[in-house]
Each structure stands twice: as C-alpha cells, then as structure tokens.
Protein backbone atom coordinates (compact mmCIF):
# COMPACT_ATOMS: atom_id res chain seq x y z
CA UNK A 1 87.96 -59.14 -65.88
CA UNK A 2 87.51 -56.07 -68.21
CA UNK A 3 89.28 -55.65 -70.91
CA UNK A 4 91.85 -53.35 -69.72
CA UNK A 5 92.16 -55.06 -66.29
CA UNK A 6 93.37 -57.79 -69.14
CA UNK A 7 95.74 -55.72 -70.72
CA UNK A 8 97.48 -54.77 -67.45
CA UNK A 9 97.56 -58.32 -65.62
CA UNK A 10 99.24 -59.25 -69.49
CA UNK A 11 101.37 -56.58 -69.16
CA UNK A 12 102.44 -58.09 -65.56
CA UNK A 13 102.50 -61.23 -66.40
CA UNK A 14 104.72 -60.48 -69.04
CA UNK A 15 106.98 -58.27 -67.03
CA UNK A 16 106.79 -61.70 -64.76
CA UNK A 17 108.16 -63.61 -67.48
CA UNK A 18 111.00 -61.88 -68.16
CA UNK A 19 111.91 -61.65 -64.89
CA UNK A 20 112.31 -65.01 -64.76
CA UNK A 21 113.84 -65.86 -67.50
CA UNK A 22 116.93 -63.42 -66.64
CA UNK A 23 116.50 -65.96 -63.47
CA UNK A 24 118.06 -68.63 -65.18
CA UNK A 25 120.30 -66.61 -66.68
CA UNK A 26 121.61 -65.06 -63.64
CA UNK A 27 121.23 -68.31 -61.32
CA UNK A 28 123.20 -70.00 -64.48
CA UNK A 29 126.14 -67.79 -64.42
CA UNK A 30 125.93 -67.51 -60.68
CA UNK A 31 126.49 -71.46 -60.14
CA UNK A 32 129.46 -71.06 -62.71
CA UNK A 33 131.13 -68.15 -60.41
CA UNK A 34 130.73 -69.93 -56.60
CA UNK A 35 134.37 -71.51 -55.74
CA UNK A 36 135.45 -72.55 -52.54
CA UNK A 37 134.69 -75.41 -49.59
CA UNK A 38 131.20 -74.73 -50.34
CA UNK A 39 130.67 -74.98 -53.77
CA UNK A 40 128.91 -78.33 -54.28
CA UNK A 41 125.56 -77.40 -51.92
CA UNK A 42 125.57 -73.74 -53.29
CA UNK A 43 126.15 -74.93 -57.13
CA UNK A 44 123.65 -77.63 -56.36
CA UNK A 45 120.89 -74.61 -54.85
CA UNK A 46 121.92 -72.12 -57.77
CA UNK A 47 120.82 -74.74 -60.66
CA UNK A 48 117.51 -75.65 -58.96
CA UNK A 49 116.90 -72.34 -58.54
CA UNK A 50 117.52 -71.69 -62.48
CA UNK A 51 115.67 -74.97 -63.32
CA UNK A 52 112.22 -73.53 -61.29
CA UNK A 53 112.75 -69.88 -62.84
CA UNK A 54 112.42 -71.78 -66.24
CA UNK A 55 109.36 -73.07 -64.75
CA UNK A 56 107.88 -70.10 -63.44
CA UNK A 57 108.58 -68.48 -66.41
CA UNK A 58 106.97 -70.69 -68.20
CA UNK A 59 103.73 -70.87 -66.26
CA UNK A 60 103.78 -66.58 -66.78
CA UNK A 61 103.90 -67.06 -70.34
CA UNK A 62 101.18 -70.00 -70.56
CA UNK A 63 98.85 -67.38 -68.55
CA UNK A 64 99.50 -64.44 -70.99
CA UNK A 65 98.31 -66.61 -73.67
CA UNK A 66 95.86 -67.88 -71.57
CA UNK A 67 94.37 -63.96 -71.53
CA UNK A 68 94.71 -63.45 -75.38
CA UNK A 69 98.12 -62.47 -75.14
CA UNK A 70 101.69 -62.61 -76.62
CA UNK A 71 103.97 -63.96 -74.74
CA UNK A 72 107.20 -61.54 -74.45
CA UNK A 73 110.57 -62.18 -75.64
CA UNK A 74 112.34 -60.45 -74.16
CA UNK A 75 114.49 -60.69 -71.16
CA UNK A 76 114.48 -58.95 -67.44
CA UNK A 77 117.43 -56.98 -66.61
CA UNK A 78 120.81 -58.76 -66.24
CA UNK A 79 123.76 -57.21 -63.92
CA UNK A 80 127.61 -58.53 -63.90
CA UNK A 81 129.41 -56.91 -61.49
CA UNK A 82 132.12 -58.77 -61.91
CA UNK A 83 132.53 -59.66 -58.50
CA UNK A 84 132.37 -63.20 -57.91
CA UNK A 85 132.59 -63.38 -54.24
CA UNK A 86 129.90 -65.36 -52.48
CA UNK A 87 128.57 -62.69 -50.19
CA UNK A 88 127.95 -60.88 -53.28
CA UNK A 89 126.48 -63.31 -55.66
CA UNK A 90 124.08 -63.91 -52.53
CA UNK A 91 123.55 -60.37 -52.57
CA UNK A 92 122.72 -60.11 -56.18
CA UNK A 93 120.28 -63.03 -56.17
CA UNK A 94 118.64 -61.21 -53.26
CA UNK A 95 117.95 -58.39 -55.22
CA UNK A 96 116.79 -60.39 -57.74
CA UNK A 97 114.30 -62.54 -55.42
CA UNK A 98 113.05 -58.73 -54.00
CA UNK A 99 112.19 -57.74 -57.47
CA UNK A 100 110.30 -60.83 -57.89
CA UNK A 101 108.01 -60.68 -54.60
CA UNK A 102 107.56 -56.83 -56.14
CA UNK A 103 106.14 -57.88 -59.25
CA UNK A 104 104.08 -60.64 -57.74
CA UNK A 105 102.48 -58.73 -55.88
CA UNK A 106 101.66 -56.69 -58.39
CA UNK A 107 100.07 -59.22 -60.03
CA UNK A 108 98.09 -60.31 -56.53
CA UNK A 109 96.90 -56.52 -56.65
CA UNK A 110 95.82 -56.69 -60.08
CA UNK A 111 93.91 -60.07 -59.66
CA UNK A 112 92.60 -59.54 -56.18
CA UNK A 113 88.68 -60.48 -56.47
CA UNK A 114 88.74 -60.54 -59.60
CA UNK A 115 90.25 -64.13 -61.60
CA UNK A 116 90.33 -66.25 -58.42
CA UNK A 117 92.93 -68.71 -60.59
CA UNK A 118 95.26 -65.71 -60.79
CA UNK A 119 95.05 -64.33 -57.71
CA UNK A 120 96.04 -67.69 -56.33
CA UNK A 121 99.08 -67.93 -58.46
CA UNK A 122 99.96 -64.74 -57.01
CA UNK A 123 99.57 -65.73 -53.84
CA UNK A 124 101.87 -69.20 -54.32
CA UNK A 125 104.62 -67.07 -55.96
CA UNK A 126 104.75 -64.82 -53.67
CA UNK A 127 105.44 -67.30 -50.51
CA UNK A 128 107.37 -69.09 -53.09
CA UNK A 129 109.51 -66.04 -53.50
CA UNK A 130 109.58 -65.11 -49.83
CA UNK A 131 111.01 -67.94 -48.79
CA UNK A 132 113.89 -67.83 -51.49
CA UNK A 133 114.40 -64.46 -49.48
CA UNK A 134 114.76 -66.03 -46.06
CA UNK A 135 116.50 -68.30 -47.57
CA UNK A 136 119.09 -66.30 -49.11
CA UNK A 137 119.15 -64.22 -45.88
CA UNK A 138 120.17 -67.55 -43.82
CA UNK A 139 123.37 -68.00 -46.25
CA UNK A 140 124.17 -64.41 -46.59
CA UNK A 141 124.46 -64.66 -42.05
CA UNK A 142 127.90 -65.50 -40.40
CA UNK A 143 128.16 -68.92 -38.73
CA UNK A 144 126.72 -68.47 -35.24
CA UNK A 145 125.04 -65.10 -35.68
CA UNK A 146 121.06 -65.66 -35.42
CA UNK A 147 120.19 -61.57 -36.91
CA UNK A 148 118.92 -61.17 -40.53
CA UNK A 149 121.52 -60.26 -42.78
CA UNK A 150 119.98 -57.56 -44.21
C-alpha cells in the first residue's frame, strides 16, 4: 500500500474507532433508558452490543498502529434526544449501526486488492454490522407484521 493509500485507510480506521467507541457509550446509556415487560432481553442485547463495540474498537485502533499510526482519542458523535421510548432508542441505534456499515465500507473500498488482511476485516464488519441492522429492524416491527420497519 502506498504511502498515502496508508494515510487514508489510518484516517478510516481511525474514524472506525471512534465510531465505536461512542458505541459503548450510546449502547451504555441506551441499556440504562429501556423500561418495561421487556427490559431484561433488550438490557441483556444493549450491553453485548457495548461489550463488542469495545472490541471492535479496539481491533480499529490495534490496525492504525499496525500502519504506523496514532490511534485517535477521540470519540464519534453522541446524540440524547431525550426520548427514552423503545421505538426510539431502536431507532437511534439504527442510525448508529447505518453509520457503521458506511464507514466499513469505506474501509473495504480503500483496502480492496490492496492489504488482503484489511480488506477481510472489512468484509467481516460489514456482515457483522448488517446483521445488527436486520436485527434492529426485527425489534423495531410490530408483533405479527412480517414488512421491514424501515
């Protein structure tokens, strides 16, 4: 990879990172907010979702480092709406997940042919990331009803 085919994957990965670091800050606050006859299974789903963000995040960072880089420390955009409700909170973490499959694929573009180790890690978060989607999309749908949410 040339140097400034480096520079930009960093840049992504980096932009990665944060991303999922606001995960488990959002996911975090999110499994705080969910009341209701529910709340156990969706609690339970919000914290693994903030324990793998810490892990994705940290697999970003290990690959900017990996490059020559400096791992940011910063953090990807947080939103509190304030509304708690769990249509919403669904809503916001499917925003969230969109983002993600955005800047993965990114990185997949980026990478393509080129670092066959990255490319691949693009790939994996991507389906990873997709499927949070569908996922979210299957809770967001009323009981019964078998069209997408969105």
């Amino acid at each position: 990879m040339k140097e400034s085919e480096s520079s930009a994957v960093i840049a992504t990965l980096n932009e990665i990172l944060e991303l999922e670091l606001a995960g488990v800050v959002r996911y975090s606050h999110y499994s705080l907010m969910i009341f209701g006859h529910a709340r156990i299974p969706i609690v339970s789903w919000m914290r693994g979702q903030a324990t793998e963000a810490l892990a994705h995040a940290v697999t970003a960072g290990e690959y900017v480092t990996a490059l020559g880089g400096h791992p940011s420390l910063a953090i990807g955009k947080l939103l509190e709406t304030h509304k708690h409700d769990i249509d919403q909170i669904l809503r916001e973490a499917l925003e969230h997940e969109l983002e993600g499959i955005a800047a993965y694929k990114k990185l997949l573009k980026q990478t393509e042919g080129k670092s066959v180790v990255l490319e691949e890690y693009a790939r994996k978060m991507v389906h990873g990331e997709e499927t949070h989607v569908m996922d979210i999309e299957k809770m967001l749908r009323r009981p019964g009803k078998l069209e997408p949410a969105r």
